[in-house]
C-alpha atoms as a PDB file:
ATOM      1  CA  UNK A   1       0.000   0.000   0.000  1.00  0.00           C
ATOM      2  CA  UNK A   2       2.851   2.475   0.842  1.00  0.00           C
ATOM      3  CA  UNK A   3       4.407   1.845  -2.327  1.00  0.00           C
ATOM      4  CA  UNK A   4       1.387   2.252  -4.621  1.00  0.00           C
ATOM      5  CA  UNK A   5       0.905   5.629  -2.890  1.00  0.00           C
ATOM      6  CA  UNK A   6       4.280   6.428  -3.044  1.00  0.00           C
ATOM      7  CA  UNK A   7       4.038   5.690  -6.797  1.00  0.00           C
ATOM      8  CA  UNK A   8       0.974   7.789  -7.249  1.00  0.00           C
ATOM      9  CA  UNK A   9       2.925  10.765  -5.570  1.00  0.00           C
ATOM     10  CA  UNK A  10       5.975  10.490  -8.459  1.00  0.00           C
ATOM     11  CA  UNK A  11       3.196  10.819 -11.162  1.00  0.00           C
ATOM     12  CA  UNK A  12       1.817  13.811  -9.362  1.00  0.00           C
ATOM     13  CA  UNK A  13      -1.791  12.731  -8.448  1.00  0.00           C
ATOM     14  CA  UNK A  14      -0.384  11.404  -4.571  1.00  0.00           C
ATOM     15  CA  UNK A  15      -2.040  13.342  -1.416  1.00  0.00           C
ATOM     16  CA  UNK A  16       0.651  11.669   0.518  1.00  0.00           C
ATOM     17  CA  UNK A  17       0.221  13.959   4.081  1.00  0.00           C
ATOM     18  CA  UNK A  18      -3.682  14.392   3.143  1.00  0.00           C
ATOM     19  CA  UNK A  19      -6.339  15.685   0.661  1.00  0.00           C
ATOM     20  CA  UNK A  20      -5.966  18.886   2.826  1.00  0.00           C
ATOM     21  CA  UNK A  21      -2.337  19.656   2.563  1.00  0.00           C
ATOM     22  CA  UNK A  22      -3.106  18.935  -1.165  1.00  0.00           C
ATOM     23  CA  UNK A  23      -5.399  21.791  -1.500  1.00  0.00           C
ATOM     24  CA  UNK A  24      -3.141  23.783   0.856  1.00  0.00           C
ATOM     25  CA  UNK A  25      -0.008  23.138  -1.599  1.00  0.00           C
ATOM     26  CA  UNK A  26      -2.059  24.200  -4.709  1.00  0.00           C
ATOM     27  CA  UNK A  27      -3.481  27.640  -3.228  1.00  0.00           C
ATOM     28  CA  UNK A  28      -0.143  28.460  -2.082  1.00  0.00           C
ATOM     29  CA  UNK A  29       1.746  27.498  -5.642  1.00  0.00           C
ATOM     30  CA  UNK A  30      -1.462  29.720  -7.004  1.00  0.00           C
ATOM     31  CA  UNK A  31      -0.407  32.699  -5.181  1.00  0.00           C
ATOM     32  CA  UNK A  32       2.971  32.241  -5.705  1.00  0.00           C
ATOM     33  CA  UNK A  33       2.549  32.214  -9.460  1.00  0.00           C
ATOM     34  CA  UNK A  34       0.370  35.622  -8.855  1.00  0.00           C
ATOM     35  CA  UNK A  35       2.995  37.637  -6.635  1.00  0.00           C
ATOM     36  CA  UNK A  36       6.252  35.528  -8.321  1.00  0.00           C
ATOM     37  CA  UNK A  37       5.401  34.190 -12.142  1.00  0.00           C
ATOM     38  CA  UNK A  38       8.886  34.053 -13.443  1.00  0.00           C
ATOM     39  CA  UNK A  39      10.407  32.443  -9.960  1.00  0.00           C
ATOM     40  CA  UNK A  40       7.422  30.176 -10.290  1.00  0.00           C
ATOM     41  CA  UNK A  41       7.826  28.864 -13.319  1.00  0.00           C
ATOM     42  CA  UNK A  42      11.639  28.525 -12.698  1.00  0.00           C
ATOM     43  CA  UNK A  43      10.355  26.292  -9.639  1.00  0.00           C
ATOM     44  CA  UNK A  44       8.516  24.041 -11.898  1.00  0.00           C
ATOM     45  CA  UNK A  45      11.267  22.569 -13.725  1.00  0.00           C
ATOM     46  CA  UNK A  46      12.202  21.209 -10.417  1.00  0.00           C
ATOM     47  CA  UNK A  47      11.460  17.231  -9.922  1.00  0.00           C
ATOM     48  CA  UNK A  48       8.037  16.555  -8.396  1.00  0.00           C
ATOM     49  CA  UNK A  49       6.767  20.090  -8.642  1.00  0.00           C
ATOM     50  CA  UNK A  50       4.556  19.830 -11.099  1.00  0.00           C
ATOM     51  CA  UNK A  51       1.768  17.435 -10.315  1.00  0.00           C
ATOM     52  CA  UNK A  52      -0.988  16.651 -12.341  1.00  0.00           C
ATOM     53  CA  UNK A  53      -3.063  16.936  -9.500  1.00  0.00           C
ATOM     54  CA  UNK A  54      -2.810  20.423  -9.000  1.00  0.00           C
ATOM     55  CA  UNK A  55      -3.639  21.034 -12.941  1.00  0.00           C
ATOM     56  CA  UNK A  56      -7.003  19.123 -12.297  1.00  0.00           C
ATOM     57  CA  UNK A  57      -7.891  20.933  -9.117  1.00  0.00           C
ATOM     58  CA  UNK A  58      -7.610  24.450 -11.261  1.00  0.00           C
ATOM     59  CA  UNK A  59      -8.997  23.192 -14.090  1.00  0.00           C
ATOM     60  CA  UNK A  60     -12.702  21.915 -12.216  1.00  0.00           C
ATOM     61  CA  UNK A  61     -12.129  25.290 -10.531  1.00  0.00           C
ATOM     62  CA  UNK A  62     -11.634  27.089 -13.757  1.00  0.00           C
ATOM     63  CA  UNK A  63     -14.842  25.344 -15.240  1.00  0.00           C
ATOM     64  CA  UNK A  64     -16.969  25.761 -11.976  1.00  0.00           C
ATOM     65  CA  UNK A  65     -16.357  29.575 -12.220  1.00  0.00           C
ATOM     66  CA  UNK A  66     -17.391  29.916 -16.045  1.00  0.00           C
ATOM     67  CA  UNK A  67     -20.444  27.925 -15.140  1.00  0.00           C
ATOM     68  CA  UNK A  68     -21.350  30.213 -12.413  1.00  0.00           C
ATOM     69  CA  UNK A  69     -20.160  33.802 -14.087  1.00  0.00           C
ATOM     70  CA  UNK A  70     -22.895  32.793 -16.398  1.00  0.00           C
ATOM     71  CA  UNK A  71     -25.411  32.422 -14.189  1.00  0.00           C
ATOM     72  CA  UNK A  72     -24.718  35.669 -11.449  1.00  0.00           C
ATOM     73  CA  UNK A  73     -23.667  37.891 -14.162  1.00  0.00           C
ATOM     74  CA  UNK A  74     -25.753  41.032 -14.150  1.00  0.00           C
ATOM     75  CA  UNK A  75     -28.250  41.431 -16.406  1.00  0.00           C
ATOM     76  CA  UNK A  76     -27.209  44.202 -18.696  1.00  0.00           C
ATOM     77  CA  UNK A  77     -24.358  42.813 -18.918  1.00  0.00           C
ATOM     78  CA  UNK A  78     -25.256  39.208 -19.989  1.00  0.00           C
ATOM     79  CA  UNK A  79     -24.636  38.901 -24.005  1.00  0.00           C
ATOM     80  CA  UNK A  80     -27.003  35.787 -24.378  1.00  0.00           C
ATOM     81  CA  UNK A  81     -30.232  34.762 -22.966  1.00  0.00           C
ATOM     82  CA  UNK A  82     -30.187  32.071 -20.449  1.00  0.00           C
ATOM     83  CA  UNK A  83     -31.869  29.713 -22.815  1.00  0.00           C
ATOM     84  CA  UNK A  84     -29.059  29.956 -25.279  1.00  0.00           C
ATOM     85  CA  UNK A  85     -26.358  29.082 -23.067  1.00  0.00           C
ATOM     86  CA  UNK A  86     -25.152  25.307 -23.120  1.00  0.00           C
ATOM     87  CA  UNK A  87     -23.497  24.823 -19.377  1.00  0.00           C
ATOM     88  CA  UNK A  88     -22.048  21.812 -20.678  1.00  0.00           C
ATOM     89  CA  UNK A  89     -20.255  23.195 -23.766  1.00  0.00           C
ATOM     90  CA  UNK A  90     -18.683  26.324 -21.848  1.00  0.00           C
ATOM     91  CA  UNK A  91     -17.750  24.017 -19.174  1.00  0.00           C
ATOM     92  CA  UNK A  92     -16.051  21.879 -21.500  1.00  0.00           C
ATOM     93  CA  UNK A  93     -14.822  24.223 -23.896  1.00  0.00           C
ATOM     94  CA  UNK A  94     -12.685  25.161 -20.539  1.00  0.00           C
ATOM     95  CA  UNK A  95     -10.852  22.094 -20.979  1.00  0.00           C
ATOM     96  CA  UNK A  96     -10.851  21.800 -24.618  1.00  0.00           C
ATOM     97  CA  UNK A  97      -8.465  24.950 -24.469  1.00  0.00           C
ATOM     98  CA  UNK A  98      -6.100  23.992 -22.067  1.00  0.00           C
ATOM     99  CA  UNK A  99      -5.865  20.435 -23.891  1.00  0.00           C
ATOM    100  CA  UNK A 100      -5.039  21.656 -27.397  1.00  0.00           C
ATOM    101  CA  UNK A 101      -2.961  24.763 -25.900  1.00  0.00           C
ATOM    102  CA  UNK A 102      -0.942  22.343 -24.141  1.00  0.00           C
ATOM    103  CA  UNK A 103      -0.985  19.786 -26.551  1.00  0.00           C
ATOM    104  CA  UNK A 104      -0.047  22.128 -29.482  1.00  0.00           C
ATOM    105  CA  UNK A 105       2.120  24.318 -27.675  1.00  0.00           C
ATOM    106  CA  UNK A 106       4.623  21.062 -27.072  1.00  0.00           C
ATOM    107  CA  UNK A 107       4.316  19.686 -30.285  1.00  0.00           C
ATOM    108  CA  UNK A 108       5.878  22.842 -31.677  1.00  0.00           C
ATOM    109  CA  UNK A 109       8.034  23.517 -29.140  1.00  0.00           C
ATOM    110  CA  UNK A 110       9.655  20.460 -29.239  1.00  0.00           C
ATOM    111  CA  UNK A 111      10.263  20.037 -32.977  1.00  0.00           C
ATOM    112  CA  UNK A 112      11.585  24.153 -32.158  1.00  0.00           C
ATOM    113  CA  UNK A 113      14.014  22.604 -29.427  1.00  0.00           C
ATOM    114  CA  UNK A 114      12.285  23.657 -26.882  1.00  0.00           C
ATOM    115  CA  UNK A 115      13.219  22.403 -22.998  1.00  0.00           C
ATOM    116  CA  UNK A 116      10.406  22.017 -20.961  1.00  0.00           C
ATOM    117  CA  UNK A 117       8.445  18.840 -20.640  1.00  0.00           C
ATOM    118  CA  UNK A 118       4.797  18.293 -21.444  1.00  0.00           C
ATOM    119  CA  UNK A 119       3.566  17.671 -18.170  1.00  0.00           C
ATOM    120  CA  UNK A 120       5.093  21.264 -16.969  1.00  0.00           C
ATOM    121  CA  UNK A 121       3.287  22.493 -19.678  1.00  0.00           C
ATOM    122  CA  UNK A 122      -0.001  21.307 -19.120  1.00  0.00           C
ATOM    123  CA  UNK A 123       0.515  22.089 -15.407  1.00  0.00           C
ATOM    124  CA  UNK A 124       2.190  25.652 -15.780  1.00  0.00           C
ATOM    125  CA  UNK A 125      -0.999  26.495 -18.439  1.00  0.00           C
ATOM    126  CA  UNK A 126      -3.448  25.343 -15.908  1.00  0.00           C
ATOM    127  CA  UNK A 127      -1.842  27.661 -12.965  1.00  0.00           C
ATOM    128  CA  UNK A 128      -1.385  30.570 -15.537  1.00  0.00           C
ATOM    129  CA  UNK A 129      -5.481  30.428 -15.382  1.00  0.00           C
ATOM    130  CA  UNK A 130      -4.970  31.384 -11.475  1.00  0.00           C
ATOM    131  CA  UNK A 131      -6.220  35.270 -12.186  1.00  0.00           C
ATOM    132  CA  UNK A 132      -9.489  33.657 -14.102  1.00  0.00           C
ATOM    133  CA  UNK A 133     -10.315  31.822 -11.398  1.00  0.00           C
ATOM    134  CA  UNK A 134     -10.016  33.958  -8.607  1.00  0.00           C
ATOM    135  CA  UNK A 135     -11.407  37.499  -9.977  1.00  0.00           C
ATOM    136  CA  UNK A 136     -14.260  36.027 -12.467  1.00  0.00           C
ATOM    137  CA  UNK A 137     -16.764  35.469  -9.488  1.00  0.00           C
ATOM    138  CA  UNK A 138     -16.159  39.169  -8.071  1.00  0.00           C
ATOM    139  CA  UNK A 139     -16.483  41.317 -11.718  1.00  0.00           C
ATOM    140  CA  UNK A 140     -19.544  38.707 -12.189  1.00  0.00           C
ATOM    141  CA  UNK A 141     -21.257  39.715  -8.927  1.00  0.00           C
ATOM    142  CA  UNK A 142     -20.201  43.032  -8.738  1.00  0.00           C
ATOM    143  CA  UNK A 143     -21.691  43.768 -12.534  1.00  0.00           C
ATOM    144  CA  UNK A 144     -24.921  43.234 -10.675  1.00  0.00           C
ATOM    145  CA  UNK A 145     -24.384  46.784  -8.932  1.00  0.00           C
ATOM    146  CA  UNK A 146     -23.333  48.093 -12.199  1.00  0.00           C
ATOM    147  CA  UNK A 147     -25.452  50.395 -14.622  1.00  0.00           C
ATOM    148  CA  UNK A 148     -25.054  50.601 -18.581  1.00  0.00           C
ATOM    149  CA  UNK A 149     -23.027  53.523 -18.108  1.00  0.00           C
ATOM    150  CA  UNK A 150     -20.429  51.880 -16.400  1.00  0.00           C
ATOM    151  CA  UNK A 151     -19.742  49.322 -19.162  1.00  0.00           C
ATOM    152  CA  UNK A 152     -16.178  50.726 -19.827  1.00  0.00           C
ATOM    153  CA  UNK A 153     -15.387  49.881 -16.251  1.00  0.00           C
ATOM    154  CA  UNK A 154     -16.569  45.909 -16.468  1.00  0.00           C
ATOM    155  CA  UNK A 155     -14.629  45.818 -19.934  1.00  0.00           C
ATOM    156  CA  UNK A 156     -11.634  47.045 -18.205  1.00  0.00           C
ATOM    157  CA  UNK A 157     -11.971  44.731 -15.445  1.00  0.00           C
ATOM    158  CA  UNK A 158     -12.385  41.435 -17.581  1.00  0.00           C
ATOM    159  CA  UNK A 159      -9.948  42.316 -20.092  1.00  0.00           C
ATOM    160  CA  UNK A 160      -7.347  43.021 -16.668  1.00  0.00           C
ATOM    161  CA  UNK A 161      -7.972  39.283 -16.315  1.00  0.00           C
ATOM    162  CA  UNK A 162      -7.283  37.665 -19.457  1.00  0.00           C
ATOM    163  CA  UNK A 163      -4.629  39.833 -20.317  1.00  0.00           C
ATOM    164  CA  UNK A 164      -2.808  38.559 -17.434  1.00  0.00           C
ATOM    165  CA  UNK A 165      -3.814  34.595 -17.929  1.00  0.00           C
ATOM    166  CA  UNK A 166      -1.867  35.921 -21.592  1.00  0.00           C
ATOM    167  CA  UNK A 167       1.111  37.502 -19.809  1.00  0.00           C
ATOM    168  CA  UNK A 168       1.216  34.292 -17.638  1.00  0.00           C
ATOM    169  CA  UNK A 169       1.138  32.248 -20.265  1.00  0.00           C
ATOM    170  CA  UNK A 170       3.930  34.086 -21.982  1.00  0.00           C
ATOM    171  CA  UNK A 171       6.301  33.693 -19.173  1.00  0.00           C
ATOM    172  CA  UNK A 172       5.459  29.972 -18.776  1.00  0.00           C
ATOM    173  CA  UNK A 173       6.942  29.098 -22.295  1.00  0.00           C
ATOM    174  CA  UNK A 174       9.568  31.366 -22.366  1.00  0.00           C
ATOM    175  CA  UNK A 175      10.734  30.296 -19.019  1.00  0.00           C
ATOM    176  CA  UNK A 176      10.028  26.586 -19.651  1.00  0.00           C
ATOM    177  CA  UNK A 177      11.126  26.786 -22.959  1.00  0.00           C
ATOM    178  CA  UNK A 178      13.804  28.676 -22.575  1.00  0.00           C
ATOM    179  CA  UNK A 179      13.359  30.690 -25.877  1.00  0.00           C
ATOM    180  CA  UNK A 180      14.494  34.340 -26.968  1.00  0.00           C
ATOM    181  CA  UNK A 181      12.061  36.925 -27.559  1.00  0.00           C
ATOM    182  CA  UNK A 182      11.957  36.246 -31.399  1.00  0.00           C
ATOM    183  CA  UNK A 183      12.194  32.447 -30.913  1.00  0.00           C
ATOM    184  CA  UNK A 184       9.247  33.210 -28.641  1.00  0.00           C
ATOM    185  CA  UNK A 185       6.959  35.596 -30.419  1.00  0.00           C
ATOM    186  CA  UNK A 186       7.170  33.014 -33.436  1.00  0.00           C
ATOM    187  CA  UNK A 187       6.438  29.587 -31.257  1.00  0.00           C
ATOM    188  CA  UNK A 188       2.966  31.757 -29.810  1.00  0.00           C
ATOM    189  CA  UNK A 189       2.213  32.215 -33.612  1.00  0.00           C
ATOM    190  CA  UNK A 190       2.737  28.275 -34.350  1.00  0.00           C
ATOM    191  CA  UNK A 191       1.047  27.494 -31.751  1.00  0.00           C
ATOM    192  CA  UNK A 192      -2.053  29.502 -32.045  1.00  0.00           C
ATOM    193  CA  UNK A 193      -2.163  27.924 -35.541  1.00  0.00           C
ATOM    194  CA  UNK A 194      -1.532  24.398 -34.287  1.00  0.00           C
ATOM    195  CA  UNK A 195      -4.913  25.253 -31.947  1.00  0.00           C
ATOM    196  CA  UNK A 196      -7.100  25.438 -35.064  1.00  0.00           C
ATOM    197  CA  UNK A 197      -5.475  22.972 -36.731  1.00  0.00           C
ATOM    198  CA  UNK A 198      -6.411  20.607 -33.666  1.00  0.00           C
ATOM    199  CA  UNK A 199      -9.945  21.937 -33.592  1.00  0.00           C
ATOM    200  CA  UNK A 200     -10.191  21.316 -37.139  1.00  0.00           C
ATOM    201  CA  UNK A 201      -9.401  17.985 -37.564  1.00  0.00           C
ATOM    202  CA  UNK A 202     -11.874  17.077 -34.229  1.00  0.00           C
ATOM    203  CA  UNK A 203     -14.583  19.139 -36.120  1.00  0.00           C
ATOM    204  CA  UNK A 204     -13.748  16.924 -39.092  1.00  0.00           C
ATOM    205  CA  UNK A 205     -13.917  14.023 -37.347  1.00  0.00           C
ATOM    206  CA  UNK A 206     -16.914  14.931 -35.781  1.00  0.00           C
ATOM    207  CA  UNK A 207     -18.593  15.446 -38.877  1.00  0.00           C
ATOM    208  CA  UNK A 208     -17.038  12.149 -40.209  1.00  0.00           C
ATOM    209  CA  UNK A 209     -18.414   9.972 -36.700  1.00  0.00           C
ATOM    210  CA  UNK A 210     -21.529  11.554 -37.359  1.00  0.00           C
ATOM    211  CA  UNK A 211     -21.996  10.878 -40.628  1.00  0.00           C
ATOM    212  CA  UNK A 212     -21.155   7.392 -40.144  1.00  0.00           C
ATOM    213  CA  UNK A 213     -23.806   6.789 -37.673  1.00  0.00           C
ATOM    214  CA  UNK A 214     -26.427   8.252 -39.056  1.00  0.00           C
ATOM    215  CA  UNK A 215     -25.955   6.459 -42.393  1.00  0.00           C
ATOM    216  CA  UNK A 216     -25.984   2.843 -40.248  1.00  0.00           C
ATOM    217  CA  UNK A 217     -28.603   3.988 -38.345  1.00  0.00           C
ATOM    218  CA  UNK A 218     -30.426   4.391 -41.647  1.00  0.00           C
ATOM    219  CA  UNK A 219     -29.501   1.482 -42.918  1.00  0.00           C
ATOM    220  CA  UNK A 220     -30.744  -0.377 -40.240  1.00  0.00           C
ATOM    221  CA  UNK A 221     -33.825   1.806 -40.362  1.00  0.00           C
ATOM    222  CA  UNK A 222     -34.745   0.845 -44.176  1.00  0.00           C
ATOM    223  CA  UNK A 223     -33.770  -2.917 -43.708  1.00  0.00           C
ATOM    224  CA  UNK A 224     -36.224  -3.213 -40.842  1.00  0.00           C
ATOM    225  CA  UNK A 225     -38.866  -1.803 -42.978  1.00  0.00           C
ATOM    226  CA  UNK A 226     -38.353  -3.938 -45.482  1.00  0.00           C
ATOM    227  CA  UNK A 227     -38.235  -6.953 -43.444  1.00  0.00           C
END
């Protein structure tokens, strides 16, 4: 038993002193990657800091708060009526992001040389969504004590947030990549274009899947009827 737990702690998902200390660890790698990004992301090159446990903790957290901006966002402020808003899809579209960020962003960084490993990667992404996380809920709520005319000041605020989920991002490839400015600047580009070339090809297989089934499902259909 101590080994297997010991085992799950090396691949990051162990709670070895307690689910409690777990959580405690995360907050406090959350804040450090708020007040300290670059010595942060420095850290997480070290062995056994990054943990995919952490990533999945932020992650729930991340979709939890897009679920729930949704729903306490102010009226006036709310650019879809509550009918046309899928729960499910923004939840998961959460996680589709990170994935194909993460997944894309170490493709091209390592055909580009790059250093750091995909598992600091997907963890360092899912900390760089610390800001969303924690000021979401507050703009959301506080929007409900806001009038029309004080739009400029909730665009401010939510642009303040994912401009720095960008800037953290940023830092967490250069850092973990260790790349120049230039050398940076052009793996963002790649990787923004390996994004939709991910999304494209699940579309396309979507499309493909659900072709497929429907045309067996007809089949079926017309060979019943016939029988």
């Amino acid at each position: 038993m101590e080994a297997q737990k010991a085992q799950a702690g090396d691949l990051g998902f162990g709670c070895g002193n307690g689910k409690r200390r777990c959580l405690m660890s995360t907050w406090k790698m959350a804040g450090q990657v708020l007040a300290h990004p670059i010595d942060f992301f420095y850290d997480l090159q070290e062995p056994g800091k990054a943990r995919y446990r952490d990533a999945a903790v932020l992650i729930a957290l991340a979709m939890a708060v897009r679920i729930l901006s949704l729903s306490l966002s102010g009226f006036l402020f709310q650019r879809r009526e509550a009918f046309e808003i899928s729960f499910v899809t923004e939840a998961v579209s959460i996680l589709i992001l990170w994935l194909t960020w993460s997944i894309a962003n170490w493709g091209i960084s390592t055909i580009q040389e790059g250093e750091g490993k995909f598992k600091e990667i997907l963890v360092g992404s899912a900390f760089a969504l610390t800001p969303y996380i924690l000021l979401t809920l507050p703009i959301s709520l506080l929007s409900n004590a806001m009038s029309m005319k004080e739009w400029a000041v909730y665009l401010f605020m939510t642009s303040f947030v994912f401009l720095w989920v960008a800037y953290l991002l940023i830092m967490k490839v250069k850092i973990l990549h260790d790349f120049n400015l230039y050398k940076l600047l052009f793996i963002l580009a790649l990787t923004i274009i390996g994004m939709l070339i991910i999304w494209f090809v699940i579309i396309l297989f979507y499309g493909l899947v659900n072709q497929a089934i429907n045309f067996v499902v007809g089949l079926i259909t017309e060979i019943r009827f016939r029988l």
